[in-house]
C-alpha atoms as a PDB file:
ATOM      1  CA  UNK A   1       0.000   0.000   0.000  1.00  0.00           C
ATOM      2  CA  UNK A   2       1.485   3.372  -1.113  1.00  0.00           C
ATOM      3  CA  UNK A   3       2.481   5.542   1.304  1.00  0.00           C
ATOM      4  CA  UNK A   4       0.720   9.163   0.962  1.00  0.00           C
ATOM      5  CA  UNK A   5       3.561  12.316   0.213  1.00  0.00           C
ATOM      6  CA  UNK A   6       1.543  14.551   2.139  1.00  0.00           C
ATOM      7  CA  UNK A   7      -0.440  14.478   5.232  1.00  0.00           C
ATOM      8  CA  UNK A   8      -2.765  17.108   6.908  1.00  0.00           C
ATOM      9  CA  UNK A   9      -3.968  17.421   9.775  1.00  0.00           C
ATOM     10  CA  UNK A  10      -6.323  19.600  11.035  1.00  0.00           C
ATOM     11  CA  UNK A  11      -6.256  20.394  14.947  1.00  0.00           C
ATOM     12  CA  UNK A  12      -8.975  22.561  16.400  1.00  0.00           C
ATOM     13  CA  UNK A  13      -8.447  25.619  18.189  1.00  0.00           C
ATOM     14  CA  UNK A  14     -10.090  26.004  21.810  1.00  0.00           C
ATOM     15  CA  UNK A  15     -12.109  29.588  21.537  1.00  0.00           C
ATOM     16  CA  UNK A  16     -10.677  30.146  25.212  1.00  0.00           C
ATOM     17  CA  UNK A  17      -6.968  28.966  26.165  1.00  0.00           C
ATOM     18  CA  UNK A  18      -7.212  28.174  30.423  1.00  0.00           C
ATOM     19  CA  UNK A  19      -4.636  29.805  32.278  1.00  0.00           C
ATOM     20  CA  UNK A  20      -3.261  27.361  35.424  1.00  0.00           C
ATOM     21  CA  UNK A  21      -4.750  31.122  37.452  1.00  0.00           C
ATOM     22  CA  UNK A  22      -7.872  30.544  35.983  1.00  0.00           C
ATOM     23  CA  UNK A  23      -7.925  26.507  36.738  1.00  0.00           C
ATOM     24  CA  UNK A  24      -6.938  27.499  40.434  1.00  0.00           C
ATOM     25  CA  UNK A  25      -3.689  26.606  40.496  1.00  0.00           C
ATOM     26  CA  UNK A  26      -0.613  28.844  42.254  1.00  0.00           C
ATOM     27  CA  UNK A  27       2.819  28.599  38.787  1.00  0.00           C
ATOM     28  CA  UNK A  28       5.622  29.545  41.167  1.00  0.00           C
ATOM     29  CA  UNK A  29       9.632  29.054  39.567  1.00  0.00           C
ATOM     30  CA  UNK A  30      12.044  26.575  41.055  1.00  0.00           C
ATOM     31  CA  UNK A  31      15.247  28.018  39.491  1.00  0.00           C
ATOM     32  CA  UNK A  32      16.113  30.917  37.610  1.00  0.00           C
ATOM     33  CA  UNK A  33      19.037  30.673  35.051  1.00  0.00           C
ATOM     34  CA  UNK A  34      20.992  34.204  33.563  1.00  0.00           C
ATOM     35  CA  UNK A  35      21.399  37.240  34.514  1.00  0.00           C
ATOM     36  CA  UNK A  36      20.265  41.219  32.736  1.00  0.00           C
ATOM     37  CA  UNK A  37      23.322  42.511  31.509  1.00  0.00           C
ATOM     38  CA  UNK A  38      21.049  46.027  30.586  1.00  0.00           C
ATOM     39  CA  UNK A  39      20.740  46.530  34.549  1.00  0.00           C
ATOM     40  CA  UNK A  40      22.746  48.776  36.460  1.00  0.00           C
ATOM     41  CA  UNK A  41      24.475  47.392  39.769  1.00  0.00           C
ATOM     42  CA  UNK A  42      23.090  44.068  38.208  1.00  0.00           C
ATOM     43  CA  UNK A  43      25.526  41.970  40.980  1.00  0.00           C
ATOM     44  CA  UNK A  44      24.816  42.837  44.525  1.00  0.00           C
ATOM     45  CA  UNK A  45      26.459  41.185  47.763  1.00  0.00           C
ATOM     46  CA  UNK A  46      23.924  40.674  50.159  1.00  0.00           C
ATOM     47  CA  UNK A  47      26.298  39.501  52.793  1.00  0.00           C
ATOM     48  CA  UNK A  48      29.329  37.219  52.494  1.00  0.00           C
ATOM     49  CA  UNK A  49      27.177  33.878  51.378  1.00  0.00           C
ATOM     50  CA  UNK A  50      24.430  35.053  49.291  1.00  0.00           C
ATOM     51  CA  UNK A  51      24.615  37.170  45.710  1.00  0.00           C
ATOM     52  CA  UNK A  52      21.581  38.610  44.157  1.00  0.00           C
ATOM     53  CA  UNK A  53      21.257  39.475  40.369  1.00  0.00           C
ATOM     54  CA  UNK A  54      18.381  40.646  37.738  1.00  0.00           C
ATOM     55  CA  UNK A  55      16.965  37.137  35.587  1.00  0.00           C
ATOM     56  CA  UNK A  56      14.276  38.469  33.625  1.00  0.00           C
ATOM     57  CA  UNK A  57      11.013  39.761  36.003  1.00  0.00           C
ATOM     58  CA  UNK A  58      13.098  38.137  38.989  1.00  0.00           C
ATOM     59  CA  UNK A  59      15.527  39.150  41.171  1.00  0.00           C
ATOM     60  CA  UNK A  60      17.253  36.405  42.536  1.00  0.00           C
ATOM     61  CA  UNK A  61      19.168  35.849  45.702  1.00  0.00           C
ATOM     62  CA  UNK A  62      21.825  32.826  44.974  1.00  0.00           C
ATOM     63  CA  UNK A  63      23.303  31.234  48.128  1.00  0.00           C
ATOM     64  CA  UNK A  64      26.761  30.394  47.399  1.00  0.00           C
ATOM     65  CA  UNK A  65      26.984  27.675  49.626  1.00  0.00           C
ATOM     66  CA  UNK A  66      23.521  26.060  49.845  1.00  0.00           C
ATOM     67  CA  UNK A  67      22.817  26.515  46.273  1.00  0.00           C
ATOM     68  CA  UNK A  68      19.306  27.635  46.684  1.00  0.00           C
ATOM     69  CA  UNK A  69      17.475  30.446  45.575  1.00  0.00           C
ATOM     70  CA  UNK A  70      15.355  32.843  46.592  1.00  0.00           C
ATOM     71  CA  UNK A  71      13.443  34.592  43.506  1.00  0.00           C
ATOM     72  CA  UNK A  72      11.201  38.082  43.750  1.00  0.00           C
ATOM     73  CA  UNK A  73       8.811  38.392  41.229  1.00  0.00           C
ATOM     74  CA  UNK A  74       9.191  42.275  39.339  1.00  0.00           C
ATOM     75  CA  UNK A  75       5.314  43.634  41.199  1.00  0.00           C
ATOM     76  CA  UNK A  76       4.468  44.439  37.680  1.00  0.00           C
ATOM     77  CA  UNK A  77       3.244  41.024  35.589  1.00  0.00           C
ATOM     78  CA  UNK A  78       5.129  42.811  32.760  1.00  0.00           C
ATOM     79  CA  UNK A  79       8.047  44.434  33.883  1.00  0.00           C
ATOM     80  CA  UNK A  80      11.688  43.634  34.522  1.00  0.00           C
ATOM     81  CA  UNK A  81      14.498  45.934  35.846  1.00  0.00           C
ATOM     82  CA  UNK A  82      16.302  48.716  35.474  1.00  0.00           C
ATOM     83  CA  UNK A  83      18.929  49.337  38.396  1.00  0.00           C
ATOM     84  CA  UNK A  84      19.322  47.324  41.742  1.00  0.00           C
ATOM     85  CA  UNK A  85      21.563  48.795  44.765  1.00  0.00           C
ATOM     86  CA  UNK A  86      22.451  47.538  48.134  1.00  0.00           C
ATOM     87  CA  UNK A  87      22.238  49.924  50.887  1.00  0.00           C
ATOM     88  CA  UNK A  88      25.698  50.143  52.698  1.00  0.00           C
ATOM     89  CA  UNK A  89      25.315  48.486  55.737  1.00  0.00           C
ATOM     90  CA  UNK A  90      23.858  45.560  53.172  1.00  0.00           C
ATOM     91  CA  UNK A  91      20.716  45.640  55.167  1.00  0.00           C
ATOM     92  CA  UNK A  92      18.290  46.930  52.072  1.00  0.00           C
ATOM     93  CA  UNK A  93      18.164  45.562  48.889  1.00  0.00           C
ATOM     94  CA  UNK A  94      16.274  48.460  46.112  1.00  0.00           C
ATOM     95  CA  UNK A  95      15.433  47.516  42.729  1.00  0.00           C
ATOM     96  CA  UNK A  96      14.382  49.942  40.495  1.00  0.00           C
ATOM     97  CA  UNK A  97      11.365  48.240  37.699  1.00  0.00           C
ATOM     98  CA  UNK A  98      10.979  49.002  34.349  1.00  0.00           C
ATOM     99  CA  UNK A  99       7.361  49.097  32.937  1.00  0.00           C
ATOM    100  CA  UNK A 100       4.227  51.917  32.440  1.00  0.00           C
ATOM    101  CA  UNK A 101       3.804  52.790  35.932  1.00  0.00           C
ATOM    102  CA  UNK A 102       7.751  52.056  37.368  1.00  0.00           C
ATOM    103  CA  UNK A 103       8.302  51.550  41.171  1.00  0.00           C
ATOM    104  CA  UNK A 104      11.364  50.981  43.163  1.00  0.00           C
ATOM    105  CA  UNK A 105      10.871  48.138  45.927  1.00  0.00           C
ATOM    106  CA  UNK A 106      12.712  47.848  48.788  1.00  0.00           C
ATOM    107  CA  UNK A 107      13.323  44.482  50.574  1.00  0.00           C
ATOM    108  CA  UNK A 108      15.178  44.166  54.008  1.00  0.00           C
END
């Protein structure tokens, strides 16, 4: 039996795509992976063990020794950064975002 050269297929397309929000559930990331060369003071020193840097719409906060992270989400769904800076006594982390209606967050 000959084998057909071409093959369609037709898939339908739902009139409403479910977001895992809409279905109830909480999406929360595990591990983020890079860093935003575009922000500036994009490598902070928390304190001697942990390093936080601009990934995206996270901040994360990498524990040199554990391994773990700790990831903020940018307050904005949209945005992502423009300038993080550690207050001197390393006690306050600000992060400046980048979207419509910027913010800077602090986090102690």
């Amino acid at each position: 039996q000959p084998i057909p050269t071409t093959h369609r297929h037709h898939t339908p397309t739902p009139t409403h795509q479910h977001t895992p929000r809409d279905m109830g559930y909480t999406v929360a990331p595990a591990n983020v992976f890079g860093a935003a060369g575009s922000v500036s003071g994009n490598v902070c020193f928390v304190d001697d063990k942990r390093v936080a840097f601009p990934a995206g719409a996270t901040v994360v906060i990498f524990d040199v020794d554990s391994r773990a992270q700790k990831i903020l989400q940018a307050q904005e769904a949209s945005g992502t950064y423009s300038a993080m800076a550690i207050s001197p006594n390393r006690r306050f982390l600000a992060i400046a975002e980048r979207s419509e209606k910027p913010a800077i967050v602090f986090y102690d």
